[in-house]
N, C-alpha and C. Protein backbone atom coordinates (compact mmCIF):
# COMPACT_ATOMS: atom_id res chain seq x y z
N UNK A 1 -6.29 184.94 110.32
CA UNK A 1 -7.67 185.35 110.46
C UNK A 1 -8.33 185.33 109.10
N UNK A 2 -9.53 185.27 108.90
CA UNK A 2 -10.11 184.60 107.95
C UNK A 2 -10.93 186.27 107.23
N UNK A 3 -11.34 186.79 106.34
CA UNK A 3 -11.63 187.87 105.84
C UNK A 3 -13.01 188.06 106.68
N UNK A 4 -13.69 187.67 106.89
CA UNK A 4 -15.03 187.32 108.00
C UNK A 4 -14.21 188.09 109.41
N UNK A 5 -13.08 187.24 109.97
CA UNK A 5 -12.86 187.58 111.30
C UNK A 5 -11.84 189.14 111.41
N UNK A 6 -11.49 189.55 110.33
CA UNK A 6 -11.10 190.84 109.57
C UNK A 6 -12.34 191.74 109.76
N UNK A 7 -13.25 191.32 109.21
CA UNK A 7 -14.28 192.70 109.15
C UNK A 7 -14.89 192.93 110.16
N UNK A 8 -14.83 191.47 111.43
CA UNK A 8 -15.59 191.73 112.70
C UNK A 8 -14.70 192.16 113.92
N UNK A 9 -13.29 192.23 113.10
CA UNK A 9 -12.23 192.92 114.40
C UNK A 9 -12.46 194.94 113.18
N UNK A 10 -12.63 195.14 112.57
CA UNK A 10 -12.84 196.55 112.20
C UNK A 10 -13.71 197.11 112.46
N UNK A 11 -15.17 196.40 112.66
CA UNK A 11 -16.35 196.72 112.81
C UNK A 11 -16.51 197.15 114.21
N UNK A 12 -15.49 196.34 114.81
CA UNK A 12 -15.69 196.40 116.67
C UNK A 12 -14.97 197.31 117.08
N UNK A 13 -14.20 198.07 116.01
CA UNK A 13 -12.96 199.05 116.61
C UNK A 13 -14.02 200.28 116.40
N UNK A 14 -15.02 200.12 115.15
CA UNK A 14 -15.58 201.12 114.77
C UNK A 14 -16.22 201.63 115.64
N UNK A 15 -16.91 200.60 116.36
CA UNK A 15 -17.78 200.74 117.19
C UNK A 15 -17.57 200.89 118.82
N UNK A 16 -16.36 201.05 119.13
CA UNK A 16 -15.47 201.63 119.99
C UNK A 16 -14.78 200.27 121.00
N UNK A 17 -15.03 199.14 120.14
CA UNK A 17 -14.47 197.91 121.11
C UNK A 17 -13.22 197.71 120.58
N UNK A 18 -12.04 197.52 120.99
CA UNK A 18 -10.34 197.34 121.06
C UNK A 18 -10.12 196.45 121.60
N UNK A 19 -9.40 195.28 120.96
CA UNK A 19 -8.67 193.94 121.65
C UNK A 19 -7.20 194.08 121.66
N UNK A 20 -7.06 194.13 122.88
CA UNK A 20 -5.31 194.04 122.52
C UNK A 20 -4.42 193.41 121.90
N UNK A 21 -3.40 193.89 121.87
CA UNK A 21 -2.56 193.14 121.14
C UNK A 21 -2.16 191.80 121.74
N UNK A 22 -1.86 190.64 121.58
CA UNK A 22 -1.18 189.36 122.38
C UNK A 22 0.61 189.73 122.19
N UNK A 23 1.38 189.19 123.22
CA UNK A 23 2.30 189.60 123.30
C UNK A 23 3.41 188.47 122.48
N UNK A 24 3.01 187.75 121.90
CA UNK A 24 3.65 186.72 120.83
C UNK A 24 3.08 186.60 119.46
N UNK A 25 4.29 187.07 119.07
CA UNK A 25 4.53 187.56 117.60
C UNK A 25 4.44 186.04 116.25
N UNK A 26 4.90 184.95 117.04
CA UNK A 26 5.62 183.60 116.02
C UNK A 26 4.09 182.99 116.75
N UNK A 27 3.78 182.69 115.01
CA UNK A 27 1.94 181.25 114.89
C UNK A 27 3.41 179.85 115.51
N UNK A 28 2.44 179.28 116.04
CA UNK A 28 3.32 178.17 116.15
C UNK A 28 1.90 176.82 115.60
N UNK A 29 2.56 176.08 115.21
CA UNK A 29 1.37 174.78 114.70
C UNK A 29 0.91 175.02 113.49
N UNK A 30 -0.15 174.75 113.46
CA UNK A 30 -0.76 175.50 112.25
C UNK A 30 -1.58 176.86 111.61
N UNK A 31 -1.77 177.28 112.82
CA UNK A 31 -2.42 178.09 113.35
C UNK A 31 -1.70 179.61 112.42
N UNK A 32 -2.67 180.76 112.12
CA UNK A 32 -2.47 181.94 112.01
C UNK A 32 -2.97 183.18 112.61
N UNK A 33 -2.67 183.65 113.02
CA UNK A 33 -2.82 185.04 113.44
C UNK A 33 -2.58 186.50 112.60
N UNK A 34 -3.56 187.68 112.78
CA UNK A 34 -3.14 188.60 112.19
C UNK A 34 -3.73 189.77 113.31
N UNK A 35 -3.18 190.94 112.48
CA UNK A 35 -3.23 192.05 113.28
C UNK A 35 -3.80 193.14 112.01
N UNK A 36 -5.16 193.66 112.48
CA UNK A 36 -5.03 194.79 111.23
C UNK A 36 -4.52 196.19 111.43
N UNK A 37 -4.73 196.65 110.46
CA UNK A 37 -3.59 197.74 110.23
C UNK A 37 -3.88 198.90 109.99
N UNK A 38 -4.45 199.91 110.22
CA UNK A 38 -5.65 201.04 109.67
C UNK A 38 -4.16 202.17 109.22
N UNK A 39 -5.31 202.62 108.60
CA UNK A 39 -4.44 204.49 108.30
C UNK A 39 -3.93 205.24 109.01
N UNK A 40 -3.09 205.38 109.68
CA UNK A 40 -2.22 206.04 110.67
C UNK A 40 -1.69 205.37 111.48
N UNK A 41 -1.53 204.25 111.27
CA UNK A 41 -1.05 203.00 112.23
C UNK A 41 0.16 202.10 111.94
N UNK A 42 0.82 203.27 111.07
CA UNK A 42 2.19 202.98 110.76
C UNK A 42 3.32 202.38 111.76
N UNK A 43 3.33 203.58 112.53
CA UNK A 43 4.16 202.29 113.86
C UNK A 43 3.38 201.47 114.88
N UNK A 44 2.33 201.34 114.50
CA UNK A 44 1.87 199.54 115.02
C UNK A 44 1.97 198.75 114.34
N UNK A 45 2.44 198.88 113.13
CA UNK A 45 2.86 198.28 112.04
C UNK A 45 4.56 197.91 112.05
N UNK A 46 5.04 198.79 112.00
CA UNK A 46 6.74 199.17 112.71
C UNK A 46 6.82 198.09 114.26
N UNK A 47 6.30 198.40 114.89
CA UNK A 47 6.50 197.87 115.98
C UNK A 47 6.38 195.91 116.15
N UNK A 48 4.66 196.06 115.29
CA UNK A 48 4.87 194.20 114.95
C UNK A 48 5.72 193.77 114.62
N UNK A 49 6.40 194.12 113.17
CA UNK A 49 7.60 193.96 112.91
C UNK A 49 8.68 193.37 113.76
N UNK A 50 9.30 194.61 114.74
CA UNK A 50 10.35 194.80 115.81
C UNK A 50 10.25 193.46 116.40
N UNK A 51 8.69 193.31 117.12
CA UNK A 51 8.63 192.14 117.77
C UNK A 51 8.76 191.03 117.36
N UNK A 52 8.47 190.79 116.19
CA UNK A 52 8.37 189.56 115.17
C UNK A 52 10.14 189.09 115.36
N UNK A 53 10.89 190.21 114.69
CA UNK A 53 12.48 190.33 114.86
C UNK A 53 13.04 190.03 115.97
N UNK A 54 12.67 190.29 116.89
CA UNK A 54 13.03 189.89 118.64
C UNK A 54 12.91 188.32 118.85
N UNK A 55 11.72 188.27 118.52
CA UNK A 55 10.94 187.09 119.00
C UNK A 55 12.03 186.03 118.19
N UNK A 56 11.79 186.10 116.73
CA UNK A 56 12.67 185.08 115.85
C UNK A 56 14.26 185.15 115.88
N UNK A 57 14.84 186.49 116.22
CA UNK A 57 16.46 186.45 116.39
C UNK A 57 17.23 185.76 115.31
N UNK A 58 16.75 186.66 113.88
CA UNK A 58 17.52 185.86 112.84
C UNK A 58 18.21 186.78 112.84
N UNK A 59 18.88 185.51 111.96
CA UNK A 59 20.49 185.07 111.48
C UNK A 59 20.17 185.70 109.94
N UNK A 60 19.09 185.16 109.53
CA UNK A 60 18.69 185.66 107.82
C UNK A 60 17.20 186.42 108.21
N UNK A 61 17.19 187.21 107.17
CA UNK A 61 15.86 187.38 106.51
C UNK A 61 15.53 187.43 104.96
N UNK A 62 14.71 186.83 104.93
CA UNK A 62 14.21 186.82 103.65
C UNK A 62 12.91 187.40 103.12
N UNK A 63 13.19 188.54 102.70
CA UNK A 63 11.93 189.40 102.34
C UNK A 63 11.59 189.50 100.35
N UNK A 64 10.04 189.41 100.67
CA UNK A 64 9.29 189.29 99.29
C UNK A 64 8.55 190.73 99.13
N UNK A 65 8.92 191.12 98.55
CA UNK A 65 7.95 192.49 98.22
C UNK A 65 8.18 192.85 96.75
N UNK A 66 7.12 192.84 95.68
CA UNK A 66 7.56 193.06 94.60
C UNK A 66 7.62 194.86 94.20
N UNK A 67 6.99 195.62 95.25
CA UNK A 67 7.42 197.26 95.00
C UNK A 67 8.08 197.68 96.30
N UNK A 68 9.40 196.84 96.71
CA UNK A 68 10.43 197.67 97.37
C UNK A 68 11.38 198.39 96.55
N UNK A 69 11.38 199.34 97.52
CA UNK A 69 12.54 200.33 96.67
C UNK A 69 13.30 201.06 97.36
N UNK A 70 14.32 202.11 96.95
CA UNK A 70 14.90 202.64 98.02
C UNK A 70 14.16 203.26 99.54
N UNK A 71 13.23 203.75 99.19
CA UNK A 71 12.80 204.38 100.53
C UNK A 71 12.51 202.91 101.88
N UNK A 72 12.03 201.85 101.54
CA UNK A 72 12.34 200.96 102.21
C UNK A 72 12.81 200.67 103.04
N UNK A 73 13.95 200.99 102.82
CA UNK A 73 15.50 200.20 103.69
C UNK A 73 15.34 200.95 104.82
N UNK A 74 14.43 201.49 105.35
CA UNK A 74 14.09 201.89 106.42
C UNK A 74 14.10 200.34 107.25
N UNK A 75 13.53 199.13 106.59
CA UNK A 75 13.33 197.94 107.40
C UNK A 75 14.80 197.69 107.73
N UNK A 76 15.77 197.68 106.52
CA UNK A 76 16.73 197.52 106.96
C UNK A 76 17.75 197.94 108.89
N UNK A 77 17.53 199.63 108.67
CA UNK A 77 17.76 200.23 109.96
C UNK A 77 16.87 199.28 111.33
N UNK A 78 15.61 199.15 110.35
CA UNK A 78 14.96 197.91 111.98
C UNK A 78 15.84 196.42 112.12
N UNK A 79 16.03 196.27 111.00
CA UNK A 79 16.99 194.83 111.37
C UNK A 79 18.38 195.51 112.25
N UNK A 80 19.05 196.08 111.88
CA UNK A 80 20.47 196.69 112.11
C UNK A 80 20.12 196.97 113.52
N UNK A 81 19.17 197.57 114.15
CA UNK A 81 18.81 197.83 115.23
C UNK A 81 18.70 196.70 116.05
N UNK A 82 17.62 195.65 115.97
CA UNK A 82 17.50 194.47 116.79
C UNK A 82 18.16 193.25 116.49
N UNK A 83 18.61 193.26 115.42
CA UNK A 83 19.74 191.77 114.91
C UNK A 83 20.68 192.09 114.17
N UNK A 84 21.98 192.55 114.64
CA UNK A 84 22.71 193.22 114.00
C UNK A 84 23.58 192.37 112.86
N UNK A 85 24.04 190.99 113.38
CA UNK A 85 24.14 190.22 112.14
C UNK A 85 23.74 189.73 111.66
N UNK A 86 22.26 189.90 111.02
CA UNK A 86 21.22 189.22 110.53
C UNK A 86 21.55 189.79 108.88
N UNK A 87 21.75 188.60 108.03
CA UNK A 87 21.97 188.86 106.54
C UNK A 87 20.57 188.85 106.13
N UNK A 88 20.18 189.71 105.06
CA UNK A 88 19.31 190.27 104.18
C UNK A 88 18.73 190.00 102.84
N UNK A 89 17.90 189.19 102.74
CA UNK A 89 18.15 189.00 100.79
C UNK A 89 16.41 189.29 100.63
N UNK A 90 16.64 190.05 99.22
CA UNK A 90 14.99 190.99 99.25
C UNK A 90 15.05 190.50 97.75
N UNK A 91 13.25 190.66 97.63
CA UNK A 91 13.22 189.92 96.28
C UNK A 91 12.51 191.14 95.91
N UNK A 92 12.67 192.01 94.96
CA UNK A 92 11.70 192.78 95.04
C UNK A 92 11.15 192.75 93.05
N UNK A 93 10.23 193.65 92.67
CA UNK A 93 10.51 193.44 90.85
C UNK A 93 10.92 194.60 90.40
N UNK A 94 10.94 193.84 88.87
CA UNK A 94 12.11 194.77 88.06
C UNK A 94 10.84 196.31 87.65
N UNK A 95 9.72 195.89 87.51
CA UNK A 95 8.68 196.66 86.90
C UNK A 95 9.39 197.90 87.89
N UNK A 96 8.79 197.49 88.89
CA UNK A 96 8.86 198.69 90.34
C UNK A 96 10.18 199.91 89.91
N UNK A 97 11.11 198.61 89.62
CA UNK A 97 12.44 199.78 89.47
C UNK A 97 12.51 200.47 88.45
N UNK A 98 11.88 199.73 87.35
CA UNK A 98 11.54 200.95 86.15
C UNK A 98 11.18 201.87 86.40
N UNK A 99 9.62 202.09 86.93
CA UNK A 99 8.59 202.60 87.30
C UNK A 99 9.46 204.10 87.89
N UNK A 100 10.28 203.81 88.73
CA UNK A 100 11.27 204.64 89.35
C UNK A 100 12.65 205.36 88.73
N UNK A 101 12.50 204.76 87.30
CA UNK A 101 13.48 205.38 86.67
C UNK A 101 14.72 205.19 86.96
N UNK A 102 14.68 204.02 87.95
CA UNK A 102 16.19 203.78 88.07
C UNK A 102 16.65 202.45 87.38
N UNK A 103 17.73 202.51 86.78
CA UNK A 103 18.48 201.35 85.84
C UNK A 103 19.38 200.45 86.24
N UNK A 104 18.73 199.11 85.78
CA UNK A 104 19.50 197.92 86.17
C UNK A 104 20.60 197.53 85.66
N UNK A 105 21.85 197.48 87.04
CA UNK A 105 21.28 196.91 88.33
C UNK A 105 21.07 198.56 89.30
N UNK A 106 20.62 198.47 90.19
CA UNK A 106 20.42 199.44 90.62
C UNK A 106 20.74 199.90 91.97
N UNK A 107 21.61 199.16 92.40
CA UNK A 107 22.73 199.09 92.93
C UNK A 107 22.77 200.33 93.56
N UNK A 108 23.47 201.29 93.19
CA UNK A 108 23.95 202.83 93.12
C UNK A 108 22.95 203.78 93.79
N UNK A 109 21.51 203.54 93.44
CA UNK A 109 19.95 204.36 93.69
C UNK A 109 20.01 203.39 95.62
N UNK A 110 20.12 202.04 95.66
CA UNK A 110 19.88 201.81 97.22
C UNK A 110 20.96 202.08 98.00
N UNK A 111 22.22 202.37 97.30
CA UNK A 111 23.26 202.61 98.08
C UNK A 111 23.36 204.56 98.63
N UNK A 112 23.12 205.22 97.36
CA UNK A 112 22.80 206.36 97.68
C UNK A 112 21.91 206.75 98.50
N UNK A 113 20.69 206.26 98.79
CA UNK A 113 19.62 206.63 99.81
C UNK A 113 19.82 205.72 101.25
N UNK A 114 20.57 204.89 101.42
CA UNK A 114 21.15 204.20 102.28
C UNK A 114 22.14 205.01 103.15
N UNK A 115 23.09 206.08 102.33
CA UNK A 115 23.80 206.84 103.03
C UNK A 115 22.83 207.91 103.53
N UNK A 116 21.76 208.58 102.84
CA UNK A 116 20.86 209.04 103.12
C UNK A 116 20.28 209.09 104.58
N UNK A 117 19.75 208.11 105.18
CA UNK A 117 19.21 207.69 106.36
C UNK A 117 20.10 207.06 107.48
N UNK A 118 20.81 206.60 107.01
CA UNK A 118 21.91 205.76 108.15
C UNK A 118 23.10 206.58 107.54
N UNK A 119 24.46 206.63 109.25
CA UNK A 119 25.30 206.76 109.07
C UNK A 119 26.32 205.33 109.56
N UNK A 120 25.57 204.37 109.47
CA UNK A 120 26.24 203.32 109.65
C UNK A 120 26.13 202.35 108.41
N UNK A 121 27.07 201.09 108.07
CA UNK A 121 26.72 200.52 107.15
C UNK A 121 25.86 199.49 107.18
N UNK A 122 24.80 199.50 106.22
CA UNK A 122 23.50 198.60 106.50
C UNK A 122 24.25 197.02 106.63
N UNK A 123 23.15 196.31 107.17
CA UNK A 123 23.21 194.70 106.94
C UNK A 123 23.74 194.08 105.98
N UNK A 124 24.29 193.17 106.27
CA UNK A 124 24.71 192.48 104.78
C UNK A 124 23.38 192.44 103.79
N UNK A 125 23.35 192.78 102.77
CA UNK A 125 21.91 192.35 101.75
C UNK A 125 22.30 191.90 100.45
N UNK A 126 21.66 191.69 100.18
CA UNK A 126 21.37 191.03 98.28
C UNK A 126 20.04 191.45 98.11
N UNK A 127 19.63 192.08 97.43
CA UNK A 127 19.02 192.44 96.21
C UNK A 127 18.63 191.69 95.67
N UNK A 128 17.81 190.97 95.06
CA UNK A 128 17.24 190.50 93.91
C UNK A 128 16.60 191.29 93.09
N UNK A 129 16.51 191.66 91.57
CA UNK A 129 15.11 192.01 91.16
C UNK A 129 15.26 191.43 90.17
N UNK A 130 13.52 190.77 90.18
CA UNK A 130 13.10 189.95 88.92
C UNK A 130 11.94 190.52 88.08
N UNK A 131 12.26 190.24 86.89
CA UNK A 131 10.59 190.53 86.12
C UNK A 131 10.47 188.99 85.70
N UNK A 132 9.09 189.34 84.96
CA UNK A 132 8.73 188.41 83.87
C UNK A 132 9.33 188.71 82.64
N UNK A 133 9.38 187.64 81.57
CA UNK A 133 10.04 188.55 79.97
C UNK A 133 8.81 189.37 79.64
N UNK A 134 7.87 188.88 79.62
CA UNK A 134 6.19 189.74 78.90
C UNK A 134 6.20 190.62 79.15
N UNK A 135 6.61 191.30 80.94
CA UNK A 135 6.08 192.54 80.93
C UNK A 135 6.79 193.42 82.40
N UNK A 136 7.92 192.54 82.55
CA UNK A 136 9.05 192.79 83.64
C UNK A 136 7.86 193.07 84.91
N UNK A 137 6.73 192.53 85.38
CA UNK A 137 6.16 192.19 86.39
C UNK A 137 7.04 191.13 87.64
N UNK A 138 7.24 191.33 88.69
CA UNK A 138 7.59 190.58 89.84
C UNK A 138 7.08 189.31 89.23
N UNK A 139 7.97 187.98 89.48
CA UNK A 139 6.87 186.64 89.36
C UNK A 139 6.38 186.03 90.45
N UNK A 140 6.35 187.36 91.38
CA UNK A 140 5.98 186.31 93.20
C UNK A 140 5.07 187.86 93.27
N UNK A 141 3.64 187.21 93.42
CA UNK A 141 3.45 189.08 94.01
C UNK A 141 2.65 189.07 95.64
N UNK A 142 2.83 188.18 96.11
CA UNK A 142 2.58 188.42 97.79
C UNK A 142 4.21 188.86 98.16
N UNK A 143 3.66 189.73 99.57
CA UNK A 143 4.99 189.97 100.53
C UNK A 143 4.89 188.88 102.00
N UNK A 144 6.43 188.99 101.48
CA UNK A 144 6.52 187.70 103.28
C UNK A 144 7.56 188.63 103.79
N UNK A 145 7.99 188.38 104.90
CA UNK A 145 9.30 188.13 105.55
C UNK A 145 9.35 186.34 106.28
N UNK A 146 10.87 186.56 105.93
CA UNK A 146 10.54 184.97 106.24
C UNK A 146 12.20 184.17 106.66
N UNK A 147 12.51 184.11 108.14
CA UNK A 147 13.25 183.97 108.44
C UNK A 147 13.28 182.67 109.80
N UNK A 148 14.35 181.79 109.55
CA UNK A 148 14.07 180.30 110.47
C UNK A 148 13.41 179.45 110.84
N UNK A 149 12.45 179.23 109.81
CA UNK A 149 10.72 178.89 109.86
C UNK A 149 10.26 179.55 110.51
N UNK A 150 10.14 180.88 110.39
CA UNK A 150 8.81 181.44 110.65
C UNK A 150 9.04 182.51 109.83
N UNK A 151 7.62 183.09 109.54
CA UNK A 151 7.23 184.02 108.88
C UNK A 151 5.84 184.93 109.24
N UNK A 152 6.01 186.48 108.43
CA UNK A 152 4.86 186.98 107.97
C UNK A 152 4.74 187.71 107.14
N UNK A 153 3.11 187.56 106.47
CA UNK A 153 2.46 187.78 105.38
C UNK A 153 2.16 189.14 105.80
N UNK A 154 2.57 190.51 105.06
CA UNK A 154 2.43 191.79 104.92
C UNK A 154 1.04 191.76 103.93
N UNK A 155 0.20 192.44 104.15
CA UNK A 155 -0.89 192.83 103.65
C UNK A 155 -1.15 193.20 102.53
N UNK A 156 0.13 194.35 102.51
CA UNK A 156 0.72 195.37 101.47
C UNK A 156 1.94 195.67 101.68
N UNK A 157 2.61 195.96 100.65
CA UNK A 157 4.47 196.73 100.44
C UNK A 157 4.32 197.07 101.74
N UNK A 158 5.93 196.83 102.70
CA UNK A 158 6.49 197.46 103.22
C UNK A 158 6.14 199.27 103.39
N UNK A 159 5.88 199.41 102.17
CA UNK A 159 6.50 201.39 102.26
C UNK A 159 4.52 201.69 102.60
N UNK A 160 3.64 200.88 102.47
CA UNK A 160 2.28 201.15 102.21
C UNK A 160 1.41 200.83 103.93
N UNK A 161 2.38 200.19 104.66
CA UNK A 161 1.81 199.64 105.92
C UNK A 161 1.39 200.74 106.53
N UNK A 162 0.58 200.89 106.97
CA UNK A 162 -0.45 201.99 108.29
C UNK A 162 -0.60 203.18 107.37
N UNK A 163 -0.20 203.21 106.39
CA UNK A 163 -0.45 204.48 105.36
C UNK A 163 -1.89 205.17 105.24
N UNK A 164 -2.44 204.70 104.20
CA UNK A 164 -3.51 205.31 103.30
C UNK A 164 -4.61 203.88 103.40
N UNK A 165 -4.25 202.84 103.49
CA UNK A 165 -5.55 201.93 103.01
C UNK A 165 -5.32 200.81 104.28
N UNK A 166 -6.39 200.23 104.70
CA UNK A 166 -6.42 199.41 105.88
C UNK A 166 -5.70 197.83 105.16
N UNK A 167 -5.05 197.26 105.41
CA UNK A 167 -4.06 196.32 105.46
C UNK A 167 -3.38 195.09 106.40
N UNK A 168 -3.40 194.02 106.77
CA UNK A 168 -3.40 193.32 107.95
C UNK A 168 -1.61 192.66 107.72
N UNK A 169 -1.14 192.22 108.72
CA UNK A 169 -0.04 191.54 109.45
C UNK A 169 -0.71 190.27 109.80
N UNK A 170 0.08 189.22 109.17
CA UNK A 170 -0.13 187.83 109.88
C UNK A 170 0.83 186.98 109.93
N UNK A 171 0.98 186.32 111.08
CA UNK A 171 1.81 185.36 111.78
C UNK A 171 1.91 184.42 110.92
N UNK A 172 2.95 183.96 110.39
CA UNK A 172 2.48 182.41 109.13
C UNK A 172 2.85 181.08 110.02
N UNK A 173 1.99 180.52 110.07
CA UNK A 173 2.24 178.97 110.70
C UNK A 173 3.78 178.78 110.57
N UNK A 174 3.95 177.73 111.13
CA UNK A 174 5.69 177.29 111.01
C UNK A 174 5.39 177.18 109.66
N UNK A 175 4.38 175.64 109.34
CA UNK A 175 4.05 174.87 108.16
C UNK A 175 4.48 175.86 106.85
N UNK A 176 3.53 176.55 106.75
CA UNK A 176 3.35 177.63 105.86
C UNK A 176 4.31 178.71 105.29
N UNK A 177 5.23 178.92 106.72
CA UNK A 177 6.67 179.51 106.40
C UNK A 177 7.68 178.82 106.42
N UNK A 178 7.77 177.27 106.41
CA UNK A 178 8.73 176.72 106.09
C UNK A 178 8.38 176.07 104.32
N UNK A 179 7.19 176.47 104.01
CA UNK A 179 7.26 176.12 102.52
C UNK A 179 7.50 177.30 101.82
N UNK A 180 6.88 178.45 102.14
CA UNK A 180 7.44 179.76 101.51
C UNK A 180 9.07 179.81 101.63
N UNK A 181 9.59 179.33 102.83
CA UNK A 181 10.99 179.23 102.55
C UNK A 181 11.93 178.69 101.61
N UNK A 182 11.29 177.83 101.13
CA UNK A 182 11.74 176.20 100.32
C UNK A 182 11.81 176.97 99.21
């Protein structure tokens, strides 16, 4: 959806008109789709997700978020839930983990809050975290998930969805998520 067709699906909610949701999660062609995301709309946010996960039935995921951090791995428990052998690899940055006071690698901080929330053992994952040398900034700063050609573009961090600031979910073309894959 185009920032135009964004402000005329908010404007219409404002104004008490609601379109439902469509019940397919994967853009197929070229085509994109999104869903916006308001302040308290955390698990319609949660839930796109789920479906997205259903719908695609990976094997991998590949997630971009440059301020994931432990509290996160909440996505994890959603993978573990609907694709139980679905391997994990997260790119997240090094800034973020500073920021958090926790020291690389940091390993120890996602494993500890991991026992935290689950009593089972999470997904297979890998970790990434990257900076820049200049200024240990992420060098990717959109979020995807992005698993078997298909994908979607998170608005905002994982931990920020339905929170505090309005934010959209979109379907990424095959096209589009098979080059983010590459």
């Amino acid at each position: 959806a185009t920032a135009c067709e964004l402000g005329v699906r908010l404007m219409s909610k404002s104004a008490g008109y609601q379109a439902g949701l469509g019940t397919s999660y994967i853009a197929t062609g070229t085509s994109e789709e999104s869903d916006a995301i308001e302040p308290g709309q955390r698990e319609k946010a949660l839930r796109i997700i789920a479906e997205w996960l259903r719908e695609v039935k990976p094997r991998y995921l590949k997630v971009c978020d440059p301020y994931f951090s432990p509290p996160d791995l909440d996505l994890l428990k959603l993978v573990l839930e609907i694709a139980p052998g679905c391997t994990v690899q997260i790119l997240t940055g090094e800034r973020k983990q500073r920021d958090l006071g926790l020291e690389l690698p940091c390993d120890s901080a996602y494993q500890q809050h991991w026992r935290s929330i689950s009593q089972h053992n999470p997904p297979e994952t890998n970790l990434v975290v990257a900076g820049l040398v200049k200024n240990t900034d992420c060098p990717v700063h959109e979020r995807w998930m992005l698993s078997n050609g298909y994908g979607l573009k998170l608005g905002t961090s994982f931990c920020g969805l339905g929170r505090s600031r309005v934010s959209e979910i979109t379907r990424l073309s095959q096209s589009v998520a098979q080059a983010r894959e590459a």
